[in-house]
N, C-alpha and C. Protein backbone atom coordinates (compact mmCIF):
# COMPACT_ATOMS: atom_id res chain seq x y z
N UNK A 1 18.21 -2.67 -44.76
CA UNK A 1 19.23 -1.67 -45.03
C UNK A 1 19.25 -0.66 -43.87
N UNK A 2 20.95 -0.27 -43.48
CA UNK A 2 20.64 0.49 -42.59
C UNK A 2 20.23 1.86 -42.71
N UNK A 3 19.09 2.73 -41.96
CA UNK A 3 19.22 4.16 -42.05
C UNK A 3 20.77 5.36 -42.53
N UNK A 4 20.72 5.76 -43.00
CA UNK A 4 21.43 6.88 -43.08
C UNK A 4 21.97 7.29 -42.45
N UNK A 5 23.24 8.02 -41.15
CA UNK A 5 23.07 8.92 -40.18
C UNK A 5 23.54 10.40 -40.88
N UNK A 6 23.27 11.10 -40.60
CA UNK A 6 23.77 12.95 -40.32
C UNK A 6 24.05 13.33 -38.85
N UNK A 7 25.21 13.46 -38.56
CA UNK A 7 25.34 14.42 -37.11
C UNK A 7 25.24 15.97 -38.01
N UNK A 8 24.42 16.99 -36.40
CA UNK A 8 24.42 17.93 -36.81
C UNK A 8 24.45 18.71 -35.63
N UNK A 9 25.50 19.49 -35.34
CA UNK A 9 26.06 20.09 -33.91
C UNK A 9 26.16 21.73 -34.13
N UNK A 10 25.36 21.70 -32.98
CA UNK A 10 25.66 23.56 -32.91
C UNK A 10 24.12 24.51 -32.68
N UNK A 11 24.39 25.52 -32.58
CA UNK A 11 23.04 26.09 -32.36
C UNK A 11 22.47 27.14 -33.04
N UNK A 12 23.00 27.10 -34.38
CA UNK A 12 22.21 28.37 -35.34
C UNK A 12 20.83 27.91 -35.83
N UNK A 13 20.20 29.31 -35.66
CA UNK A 13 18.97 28.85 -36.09
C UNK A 13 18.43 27.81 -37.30
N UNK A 14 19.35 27.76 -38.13
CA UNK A 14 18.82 26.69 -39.69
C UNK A 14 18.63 25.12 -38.73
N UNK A 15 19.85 24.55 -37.51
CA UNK A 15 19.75 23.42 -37.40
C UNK A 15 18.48 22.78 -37.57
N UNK A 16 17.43 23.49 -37.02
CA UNK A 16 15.51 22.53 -36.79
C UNK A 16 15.33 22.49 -38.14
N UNK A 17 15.66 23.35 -39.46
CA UNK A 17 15.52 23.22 -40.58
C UNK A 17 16.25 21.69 -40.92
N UNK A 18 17.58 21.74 -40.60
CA UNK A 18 18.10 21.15 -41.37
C UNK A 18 17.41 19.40 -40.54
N UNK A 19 17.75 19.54 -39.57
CA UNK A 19 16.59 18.10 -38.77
C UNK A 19 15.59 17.81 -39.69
N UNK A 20 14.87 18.64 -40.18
CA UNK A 20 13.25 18.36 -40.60
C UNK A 20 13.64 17.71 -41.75
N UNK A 21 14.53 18.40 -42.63
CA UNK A 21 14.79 18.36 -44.14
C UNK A 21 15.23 16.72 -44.23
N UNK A 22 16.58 16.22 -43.22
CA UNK A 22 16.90 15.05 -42.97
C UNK A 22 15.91 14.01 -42.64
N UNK A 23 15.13 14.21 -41.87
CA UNK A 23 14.20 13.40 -41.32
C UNK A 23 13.06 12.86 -42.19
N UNK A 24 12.66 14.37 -42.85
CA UNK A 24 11.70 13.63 -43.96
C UNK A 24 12.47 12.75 -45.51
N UNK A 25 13.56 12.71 -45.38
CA UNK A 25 14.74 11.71 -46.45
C UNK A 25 14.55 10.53 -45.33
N UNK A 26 14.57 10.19 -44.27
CA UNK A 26 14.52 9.40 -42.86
C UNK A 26 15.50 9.24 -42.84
N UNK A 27 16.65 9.99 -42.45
CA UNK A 27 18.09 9.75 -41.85
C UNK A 27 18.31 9.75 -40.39
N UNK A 28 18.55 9.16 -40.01
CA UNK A 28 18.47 8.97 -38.52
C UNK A 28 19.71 9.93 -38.19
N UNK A 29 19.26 11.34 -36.93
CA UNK A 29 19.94 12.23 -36.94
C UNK A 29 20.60 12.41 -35.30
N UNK A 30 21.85 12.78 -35.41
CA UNK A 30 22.41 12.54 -34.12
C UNK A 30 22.73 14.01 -33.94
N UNK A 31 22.26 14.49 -32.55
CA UNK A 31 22.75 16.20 -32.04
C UNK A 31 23.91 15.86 -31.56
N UNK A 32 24.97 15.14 -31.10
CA UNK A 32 25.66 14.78 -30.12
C UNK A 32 26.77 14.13 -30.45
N UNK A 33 28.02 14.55 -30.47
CA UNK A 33 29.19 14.08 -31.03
C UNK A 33 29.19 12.33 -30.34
N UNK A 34 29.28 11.60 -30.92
CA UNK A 34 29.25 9.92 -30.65
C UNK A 34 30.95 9.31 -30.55
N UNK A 35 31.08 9.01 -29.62
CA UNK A 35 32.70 8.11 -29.85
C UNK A 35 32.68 6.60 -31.33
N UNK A 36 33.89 7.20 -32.14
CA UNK A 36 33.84 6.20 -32.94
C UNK A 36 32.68 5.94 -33.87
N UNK A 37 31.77 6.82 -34.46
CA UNK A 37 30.59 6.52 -35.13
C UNK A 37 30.68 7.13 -36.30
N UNK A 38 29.76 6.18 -36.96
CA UNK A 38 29.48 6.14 -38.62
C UNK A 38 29.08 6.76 -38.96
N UNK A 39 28.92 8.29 -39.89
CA UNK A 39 28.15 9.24 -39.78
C UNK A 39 28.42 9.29 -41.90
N UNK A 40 27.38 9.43 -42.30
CA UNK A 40 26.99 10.29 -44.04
C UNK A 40 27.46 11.03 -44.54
N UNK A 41 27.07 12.26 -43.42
CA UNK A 41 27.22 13.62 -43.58
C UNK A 41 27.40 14.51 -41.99
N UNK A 42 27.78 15.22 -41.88
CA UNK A 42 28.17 16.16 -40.83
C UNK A 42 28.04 17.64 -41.08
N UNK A 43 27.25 18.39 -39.94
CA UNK A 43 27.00 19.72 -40.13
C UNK A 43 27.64 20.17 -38.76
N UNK A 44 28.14 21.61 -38.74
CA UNK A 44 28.89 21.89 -37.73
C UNK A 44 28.48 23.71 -37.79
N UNK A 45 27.34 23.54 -37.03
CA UNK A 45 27.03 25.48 -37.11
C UNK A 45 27.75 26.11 -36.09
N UNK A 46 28.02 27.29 -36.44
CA UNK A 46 28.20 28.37 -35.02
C UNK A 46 27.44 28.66 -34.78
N UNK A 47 27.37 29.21 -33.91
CA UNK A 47 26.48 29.84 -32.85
C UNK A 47 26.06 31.56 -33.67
N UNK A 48 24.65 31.42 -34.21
CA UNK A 48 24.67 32.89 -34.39
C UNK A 48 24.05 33.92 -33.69
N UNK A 49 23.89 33.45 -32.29
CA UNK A 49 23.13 34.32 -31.16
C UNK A 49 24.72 34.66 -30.27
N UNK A 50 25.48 34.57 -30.80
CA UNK A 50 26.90 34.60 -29.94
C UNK A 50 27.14 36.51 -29.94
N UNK A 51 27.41 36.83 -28.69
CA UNK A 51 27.83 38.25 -28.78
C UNK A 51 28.91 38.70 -30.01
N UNK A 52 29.81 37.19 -29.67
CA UNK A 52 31.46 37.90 -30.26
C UNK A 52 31.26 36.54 -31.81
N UNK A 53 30.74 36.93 -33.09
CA UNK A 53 30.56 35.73 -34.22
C UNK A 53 32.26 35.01 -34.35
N UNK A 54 33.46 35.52 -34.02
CA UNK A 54 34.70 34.96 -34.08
C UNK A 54 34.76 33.90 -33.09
N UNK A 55 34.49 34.43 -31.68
CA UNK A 55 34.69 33.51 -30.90
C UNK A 55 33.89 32.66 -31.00
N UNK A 56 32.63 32.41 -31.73
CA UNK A 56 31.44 31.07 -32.29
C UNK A 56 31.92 30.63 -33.53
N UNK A 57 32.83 30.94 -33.87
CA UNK A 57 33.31 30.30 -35.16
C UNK A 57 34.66 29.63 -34.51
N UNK A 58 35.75 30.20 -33.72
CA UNK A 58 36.58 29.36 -33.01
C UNK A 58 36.02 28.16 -32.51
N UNK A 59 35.22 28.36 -31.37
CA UNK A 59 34.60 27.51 -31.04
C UNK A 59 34.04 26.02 -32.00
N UNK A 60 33.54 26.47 -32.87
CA UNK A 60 32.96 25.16 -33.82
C UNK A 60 34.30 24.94 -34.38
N UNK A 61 34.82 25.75 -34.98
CA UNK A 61 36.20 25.00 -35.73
C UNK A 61 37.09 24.10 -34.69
N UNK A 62 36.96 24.93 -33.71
CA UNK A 62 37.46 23.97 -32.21
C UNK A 62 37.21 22.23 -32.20
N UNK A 63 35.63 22.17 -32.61
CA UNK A 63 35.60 20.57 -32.39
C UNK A 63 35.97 19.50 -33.85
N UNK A 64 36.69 20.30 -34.64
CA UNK A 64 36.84 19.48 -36.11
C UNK A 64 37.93 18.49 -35.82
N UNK A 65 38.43 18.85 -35.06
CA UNK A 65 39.73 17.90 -34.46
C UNK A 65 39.05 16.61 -33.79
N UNK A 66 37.98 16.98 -33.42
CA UNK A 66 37.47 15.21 -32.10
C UNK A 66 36.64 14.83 -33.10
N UNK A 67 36.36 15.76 -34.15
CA UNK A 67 34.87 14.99 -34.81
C UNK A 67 35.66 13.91 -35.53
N UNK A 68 36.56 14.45 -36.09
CA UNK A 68 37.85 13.84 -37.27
C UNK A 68 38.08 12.30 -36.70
N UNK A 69 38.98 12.70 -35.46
CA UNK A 69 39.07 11.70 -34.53
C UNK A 69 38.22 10.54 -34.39
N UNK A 70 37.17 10.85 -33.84
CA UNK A 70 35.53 9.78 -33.22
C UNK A 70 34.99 9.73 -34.77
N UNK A 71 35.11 10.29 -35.95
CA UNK A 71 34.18 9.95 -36.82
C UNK A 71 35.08 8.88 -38.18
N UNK A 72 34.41 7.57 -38.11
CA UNK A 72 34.92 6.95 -39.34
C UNK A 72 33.46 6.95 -40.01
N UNK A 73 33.88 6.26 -41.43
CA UNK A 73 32.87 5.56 -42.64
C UNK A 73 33.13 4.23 -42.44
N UNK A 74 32.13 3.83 -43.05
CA UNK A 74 31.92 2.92 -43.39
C UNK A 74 33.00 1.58 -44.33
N UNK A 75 32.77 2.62 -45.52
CA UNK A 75 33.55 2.84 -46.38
C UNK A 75 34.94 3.08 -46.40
N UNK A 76 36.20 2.88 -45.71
CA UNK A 76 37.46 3.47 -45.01
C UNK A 76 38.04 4.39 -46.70
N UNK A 77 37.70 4.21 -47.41
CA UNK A 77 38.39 4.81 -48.71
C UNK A 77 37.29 6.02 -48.72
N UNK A 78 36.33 6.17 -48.68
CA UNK A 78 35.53 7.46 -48.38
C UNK A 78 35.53 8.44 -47.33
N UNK A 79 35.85 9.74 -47.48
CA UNK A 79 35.97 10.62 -46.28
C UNK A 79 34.10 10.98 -46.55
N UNK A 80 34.50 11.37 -45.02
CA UNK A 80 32.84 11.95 -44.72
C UNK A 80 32.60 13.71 -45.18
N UNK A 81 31.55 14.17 -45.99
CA UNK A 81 31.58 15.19 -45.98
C UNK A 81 31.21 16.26 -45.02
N UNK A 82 32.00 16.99 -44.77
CA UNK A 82 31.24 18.04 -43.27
C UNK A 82 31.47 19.62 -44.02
N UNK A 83 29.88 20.28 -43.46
CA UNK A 83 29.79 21.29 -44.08
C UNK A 83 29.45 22.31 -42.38
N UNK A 84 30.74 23.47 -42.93
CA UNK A 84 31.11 23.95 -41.61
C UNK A 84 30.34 25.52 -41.80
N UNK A 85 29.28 25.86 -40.94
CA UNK A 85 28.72 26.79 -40.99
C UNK A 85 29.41 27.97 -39.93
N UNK A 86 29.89 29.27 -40.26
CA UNK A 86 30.88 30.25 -40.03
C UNK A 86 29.51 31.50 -40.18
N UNK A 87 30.48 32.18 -39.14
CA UNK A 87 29.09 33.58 -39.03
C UNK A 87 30.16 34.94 -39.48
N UNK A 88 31.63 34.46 -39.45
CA UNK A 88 32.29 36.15 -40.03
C UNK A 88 32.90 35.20 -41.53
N UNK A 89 32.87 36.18 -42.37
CA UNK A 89 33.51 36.53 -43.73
C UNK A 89 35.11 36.44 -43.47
N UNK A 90 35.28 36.78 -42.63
CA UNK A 90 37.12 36.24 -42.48
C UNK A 90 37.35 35.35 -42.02
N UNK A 91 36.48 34.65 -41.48
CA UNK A 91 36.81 33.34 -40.69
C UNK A 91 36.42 32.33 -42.38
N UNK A 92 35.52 32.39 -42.93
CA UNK A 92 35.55 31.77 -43.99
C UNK A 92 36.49 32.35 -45.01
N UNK A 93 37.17 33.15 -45.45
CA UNK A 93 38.56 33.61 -46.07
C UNK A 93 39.88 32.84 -45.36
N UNK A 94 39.73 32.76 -44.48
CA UNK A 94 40.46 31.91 -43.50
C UNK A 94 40.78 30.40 -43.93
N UNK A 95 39.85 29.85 -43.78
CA UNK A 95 39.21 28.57 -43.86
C UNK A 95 39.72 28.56 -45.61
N UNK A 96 39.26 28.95 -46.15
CA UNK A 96 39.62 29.08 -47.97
C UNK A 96 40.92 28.98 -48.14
N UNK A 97 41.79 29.44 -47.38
CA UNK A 97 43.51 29.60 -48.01
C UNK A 97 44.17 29.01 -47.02
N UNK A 98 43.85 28.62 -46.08
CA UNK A 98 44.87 27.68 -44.91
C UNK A 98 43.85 26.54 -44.68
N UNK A 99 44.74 25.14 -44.90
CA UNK A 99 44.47 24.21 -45.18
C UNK A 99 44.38 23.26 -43.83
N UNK A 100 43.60 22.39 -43.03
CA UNK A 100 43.16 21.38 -42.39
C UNK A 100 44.67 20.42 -41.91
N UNK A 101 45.05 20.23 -40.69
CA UNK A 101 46.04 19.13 -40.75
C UNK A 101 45.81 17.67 -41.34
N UNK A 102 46.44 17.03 -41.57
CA UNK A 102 46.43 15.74 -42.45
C UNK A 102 45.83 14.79 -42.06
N UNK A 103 45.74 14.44 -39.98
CA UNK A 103 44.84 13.94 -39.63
C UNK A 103 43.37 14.41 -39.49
N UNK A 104 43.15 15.67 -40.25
CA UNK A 104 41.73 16.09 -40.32
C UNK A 104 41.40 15.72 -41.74
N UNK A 105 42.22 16.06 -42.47
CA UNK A 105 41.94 15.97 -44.21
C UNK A 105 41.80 14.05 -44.70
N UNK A 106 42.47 13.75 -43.70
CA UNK A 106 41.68 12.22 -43.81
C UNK A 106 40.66 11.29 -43.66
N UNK A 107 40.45 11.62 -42.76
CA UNK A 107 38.99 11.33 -42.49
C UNK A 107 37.95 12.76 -43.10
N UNK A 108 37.73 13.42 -42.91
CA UNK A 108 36.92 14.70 -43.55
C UNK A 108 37.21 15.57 -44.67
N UNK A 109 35.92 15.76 -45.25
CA UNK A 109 36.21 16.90 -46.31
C UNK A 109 35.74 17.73 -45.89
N UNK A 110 35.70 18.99 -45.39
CA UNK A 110 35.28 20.07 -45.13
C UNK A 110 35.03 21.06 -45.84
N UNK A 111 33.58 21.52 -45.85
CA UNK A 111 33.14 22.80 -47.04
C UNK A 111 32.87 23.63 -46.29
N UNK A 112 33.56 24.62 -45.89
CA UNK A 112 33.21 26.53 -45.28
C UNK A 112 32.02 26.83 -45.61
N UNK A 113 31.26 27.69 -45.17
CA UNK A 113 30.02 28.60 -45.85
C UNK A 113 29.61 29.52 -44.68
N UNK A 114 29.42 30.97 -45.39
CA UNK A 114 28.56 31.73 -43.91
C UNK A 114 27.32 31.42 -45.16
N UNK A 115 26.02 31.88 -44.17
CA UNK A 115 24.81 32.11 -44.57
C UNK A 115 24.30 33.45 -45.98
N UNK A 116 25.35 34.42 -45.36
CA UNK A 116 25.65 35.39 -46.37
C UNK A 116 25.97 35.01 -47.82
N UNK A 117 26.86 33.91 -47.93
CA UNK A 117 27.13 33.34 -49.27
C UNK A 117 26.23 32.71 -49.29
N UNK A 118 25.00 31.77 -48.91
CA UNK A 118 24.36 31.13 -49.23
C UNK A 118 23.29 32.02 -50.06
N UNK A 119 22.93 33.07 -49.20
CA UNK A 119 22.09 34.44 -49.81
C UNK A 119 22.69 34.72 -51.10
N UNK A 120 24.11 35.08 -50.85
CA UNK A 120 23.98 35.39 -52.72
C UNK A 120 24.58 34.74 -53.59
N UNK A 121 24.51 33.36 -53.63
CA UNK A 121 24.42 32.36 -54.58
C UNK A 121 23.09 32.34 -55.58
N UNK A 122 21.91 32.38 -54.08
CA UNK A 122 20.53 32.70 -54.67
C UNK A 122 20.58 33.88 -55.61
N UNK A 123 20.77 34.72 -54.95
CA UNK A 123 20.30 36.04 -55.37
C UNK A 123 20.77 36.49 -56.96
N UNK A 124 22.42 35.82 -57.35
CA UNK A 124 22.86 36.08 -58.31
C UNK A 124 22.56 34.91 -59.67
N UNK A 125 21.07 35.48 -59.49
CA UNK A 125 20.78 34.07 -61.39
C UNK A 125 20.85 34.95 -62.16
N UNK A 126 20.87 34.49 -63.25
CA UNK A 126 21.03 34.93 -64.50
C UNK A 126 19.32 34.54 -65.40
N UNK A 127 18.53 34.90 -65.34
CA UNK A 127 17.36 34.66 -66.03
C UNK A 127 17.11 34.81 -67.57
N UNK A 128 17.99 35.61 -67.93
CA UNK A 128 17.95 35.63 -69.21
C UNK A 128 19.54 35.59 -69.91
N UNK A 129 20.07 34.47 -70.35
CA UNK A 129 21.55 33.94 -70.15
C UNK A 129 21.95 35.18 -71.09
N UNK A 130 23.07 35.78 -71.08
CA UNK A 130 23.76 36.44 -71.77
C UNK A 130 24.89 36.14 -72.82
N UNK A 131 24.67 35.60 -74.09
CA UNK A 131 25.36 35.40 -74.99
C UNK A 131 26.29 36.32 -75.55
N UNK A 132 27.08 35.66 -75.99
CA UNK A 132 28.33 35.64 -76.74
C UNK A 132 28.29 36.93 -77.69
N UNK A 133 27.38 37.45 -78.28
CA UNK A 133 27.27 38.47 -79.20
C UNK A 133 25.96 39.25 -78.54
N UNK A 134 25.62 39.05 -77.28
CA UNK A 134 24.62 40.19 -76.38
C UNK A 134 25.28 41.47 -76.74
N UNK A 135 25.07 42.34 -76.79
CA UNK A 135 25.00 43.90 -76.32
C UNK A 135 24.81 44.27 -75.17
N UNK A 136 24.48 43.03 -73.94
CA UNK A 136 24.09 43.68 -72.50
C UNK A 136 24.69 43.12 -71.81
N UNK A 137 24.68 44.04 -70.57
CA UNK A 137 25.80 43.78 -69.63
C UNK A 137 25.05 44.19 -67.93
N UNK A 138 25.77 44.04 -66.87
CA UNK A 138 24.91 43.71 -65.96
C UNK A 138 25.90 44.53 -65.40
N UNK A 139 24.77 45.53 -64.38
CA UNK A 139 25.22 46.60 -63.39
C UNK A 139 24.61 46.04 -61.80
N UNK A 140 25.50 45.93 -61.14
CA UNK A 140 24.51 45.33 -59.63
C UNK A 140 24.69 46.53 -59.23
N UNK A 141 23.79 47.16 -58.34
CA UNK A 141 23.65 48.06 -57.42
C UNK A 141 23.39 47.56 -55.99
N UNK A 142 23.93 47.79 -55.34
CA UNK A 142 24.13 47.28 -53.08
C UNK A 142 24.08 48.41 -52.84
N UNK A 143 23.00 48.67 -52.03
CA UNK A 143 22.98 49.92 -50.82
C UNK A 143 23.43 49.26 -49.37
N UNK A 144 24.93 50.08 -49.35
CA UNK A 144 25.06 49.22 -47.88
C UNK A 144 26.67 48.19 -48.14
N UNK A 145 27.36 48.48 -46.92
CA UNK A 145 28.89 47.51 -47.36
C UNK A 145 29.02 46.75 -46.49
N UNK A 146 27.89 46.24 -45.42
CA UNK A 146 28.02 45.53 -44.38
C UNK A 146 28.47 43.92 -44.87
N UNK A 147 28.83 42.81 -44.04
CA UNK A 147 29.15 41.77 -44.39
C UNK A 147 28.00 40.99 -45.67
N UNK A 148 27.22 41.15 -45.43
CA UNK A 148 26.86 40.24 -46.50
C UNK A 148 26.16 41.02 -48.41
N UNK A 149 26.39 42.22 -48.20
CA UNK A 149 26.83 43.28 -49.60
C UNK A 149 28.18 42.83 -49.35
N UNK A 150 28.83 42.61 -49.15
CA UNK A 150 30.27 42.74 -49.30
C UNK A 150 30.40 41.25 -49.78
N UNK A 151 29.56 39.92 -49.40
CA UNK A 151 29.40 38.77 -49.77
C UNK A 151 28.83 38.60 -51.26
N UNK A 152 28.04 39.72 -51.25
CA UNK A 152 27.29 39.39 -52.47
C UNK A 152 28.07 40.33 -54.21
N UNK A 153 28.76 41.25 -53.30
CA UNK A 153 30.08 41.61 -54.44
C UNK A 153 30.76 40.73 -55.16
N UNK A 154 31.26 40.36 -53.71
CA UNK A 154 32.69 39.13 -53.95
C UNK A 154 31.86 38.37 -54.85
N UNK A 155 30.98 37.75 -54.70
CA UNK A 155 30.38 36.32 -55.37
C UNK A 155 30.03 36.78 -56.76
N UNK A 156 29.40 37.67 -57.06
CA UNK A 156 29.39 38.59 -58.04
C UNK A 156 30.34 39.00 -59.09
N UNK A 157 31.81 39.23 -58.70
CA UNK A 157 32.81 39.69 -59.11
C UNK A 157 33.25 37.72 -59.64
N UNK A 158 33.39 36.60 -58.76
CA UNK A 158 33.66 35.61 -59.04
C UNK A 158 32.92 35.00 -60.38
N UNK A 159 31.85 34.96 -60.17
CA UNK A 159 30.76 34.12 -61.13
C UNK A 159 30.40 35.11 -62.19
N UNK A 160 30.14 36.55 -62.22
CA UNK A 160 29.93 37.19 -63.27
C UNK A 160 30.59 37.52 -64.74
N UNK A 161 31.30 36.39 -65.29
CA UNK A 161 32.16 36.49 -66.51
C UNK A 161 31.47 36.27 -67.59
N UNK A 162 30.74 36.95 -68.20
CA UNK A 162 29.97 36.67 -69.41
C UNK A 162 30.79 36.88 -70.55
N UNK A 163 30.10 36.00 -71.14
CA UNK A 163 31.00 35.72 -72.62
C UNK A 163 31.20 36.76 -74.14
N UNK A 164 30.11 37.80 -73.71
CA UNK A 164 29.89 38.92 -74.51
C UNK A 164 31.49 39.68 -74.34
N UNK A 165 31.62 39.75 -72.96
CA UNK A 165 32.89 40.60 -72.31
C UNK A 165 34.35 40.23 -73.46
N UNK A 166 34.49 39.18 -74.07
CA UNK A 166 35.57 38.66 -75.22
C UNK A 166 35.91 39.54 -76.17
N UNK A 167 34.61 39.87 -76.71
CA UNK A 167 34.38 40.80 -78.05
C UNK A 167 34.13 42.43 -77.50
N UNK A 168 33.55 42.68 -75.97
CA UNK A 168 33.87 43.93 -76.33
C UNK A 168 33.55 44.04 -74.75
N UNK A 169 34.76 44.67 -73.90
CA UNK A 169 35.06 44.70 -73.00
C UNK A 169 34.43 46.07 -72.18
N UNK A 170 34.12 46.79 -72.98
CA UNK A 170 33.31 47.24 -72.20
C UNK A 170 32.09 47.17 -71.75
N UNK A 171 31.29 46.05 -72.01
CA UNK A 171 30.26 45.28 -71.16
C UNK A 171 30.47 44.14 -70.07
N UNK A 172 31.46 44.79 -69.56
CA UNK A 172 32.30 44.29 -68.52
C UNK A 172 31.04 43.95 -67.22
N UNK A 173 31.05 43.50 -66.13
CA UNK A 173 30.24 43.63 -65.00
C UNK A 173 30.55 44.68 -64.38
N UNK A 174 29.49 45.49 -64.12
CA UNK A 174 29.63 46.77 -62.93
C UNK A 174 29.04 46.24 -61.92
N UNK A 175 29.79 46.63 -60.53
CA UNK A 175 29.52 46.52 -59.52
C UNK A 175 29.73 47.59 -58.59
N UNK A 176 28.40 48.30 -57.95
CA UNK A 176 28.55 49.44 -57.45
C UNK A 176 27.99 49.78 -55.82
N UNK A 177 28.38 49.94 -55.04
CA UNK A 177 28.21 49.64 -53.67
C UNK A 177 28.17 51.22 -53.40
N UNK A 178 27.02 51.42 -52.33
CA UNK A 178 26.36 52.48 -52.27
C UNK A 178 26.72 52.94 -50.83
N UNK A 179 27.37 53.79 -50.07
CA UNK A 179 27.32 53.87 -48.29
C UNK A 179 27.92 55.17 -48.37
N UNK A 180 26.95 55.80 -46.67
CA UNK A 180 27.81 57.07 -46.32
C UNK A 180 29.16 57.24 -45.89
N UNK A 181 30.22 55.67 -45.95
CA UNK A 181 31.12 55.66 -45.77
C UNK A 181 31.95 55.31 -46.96
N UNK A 182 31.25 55.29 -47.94
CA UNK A 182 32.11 54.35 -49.37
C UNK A 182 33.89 54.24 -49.36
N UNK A 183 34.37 55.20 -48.97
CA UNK A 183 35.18 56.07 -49.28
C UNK A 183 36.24 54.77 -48.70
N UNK A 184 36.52 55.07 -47.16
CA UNK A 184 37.20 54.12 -46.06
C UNK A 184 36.66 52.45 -46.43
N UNK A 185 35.54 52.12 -46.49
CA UNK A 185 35.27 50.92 -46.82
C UNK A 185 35.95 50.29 -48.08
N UNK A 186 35.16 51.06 -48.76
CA UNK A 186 36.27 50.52 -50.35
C UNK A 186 37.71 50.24 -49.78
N UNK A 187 38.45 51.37 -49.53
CA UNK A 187 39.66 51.10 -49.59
C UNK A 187 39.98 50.18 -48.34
N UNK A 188 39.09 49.62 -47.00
CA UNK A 188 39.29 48.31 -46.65
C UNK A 188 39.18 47.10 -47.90
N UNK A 189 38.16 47.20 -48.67
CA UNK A 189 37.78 45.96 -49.21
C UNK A 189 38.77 45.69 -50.56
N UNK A 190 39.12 46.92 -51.13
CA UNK A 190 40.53 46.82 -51.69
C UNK A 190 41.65 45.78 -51.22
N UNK A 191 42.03 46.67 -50.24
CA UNK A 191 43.35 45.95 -49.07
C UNK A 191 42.84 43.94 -49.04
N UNK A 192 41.32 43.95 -48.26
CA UNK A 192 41.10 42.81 -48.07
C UNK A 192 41.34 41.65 -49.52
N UNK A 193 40.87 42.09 -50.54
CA UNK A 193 40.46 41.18 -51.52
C UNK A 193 41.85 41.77 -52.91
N UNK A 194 42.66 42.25 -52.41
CA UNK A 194 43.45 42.54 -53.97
C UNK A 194 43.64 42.15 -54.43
N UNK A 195 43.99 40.52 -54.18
CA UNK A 195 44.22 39.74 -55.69
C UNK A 195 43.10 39.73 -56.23
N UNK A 196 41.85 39.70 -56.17
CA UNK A 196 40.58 40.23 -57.10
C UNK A 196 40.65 41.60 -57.92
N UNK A 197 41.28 42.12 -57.23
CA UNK A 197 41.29 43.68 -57.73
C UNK A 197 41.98 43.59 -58.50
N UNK A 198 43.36 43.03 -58.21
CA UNK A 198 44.52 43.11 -59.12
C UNK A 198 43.88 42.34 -60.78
């Protein structure tokens, strides 16, 4: 049977992670875009040592077009999954609401993610599930509105719908973000995200 492959292109620090993680599954792992090759899975980091994180996120989104191109399956009825690692919050807002051309969406599925969302996926468990007739309700507190408090809101505001909230709405989720600028920020993150707000 043949090995596995994963291409995995780019230079943020997780790649040696993600090598190791592959390697000990034994997937035979390619750094190097290949003409015409069979690939599993596909990782595509930016650059997070980049002065300007937009122009390292252009850049990688830059090569989704040749990967698309040079990359078939095996399988021709299976697209390959590629998971596109992004270093700004708007470039993945981006990526979320404007959609891939048709010769990309055919061959590839593409999943967005900065590292920031990966952080608070973790961060937001629920350890003690909150039922339907709880009395409790969950207050997050963030000191700080930099990109990834501002990641861990959003994700927060998405996933936090507890079922208590039905019967009595004011155990709603609070979410409260703490800065010597609150003031101007909020009302960026307003502007940015209103259909949430709304």
């Amino acid at each position: 049977m043949a090995k596995r492959k994963v291409m995995i292109i780019g230079s943020h620090p997780v790649k040696d992670d993600f090598i190791r993680q592959y390697q000990a599954y034994d997937y035979d792992i390619v750094t190097e875009m290949g003409m015409q090759d069979t690939y599993d899975e596909i990782f595509l980091l930016s650059d997070a040592g980049s002065r300007c994180p937009k122009e390292a996120d252009n850049a990688i989104i830059a090569k989704i077009a040749d990967i698309a191109e040079n990359t078939r399956n095996a399988d021709t009825q299976k697209k390959v999954k590629c998971h596109l690692l992004v270093q700004c919050q708007d470039t993945l807002q981006l990526l979320q609401r404007v959609d891939f051309h048709n010769s990309i969406k055919e061959t590839l599925d593409i999943y967005p993610f900065t590292m920031d969302e990966v952080w608070a996926q973790n961060i937001v468990l629920d350890y003690e599930p909150v039922t339907v007739q709880s009395e409790k309700h969950i207050h997050l507190v963030i000191f700080g509105m930099g990109e990834a408090a501002e990641t861990l809101a959003i994700h927060t505001a998405h996933v936090a719908h507890f079922p208590n909230y039905i019967h009595n709405h004011s155990l709603r989720t609070r979410i409260t973000m703490i800065d010597c600028d609150a003031t101007r920020k909020s009302e960026e993150m307003i502007r940015k995200y209103k259909h949430l707000f709304d």
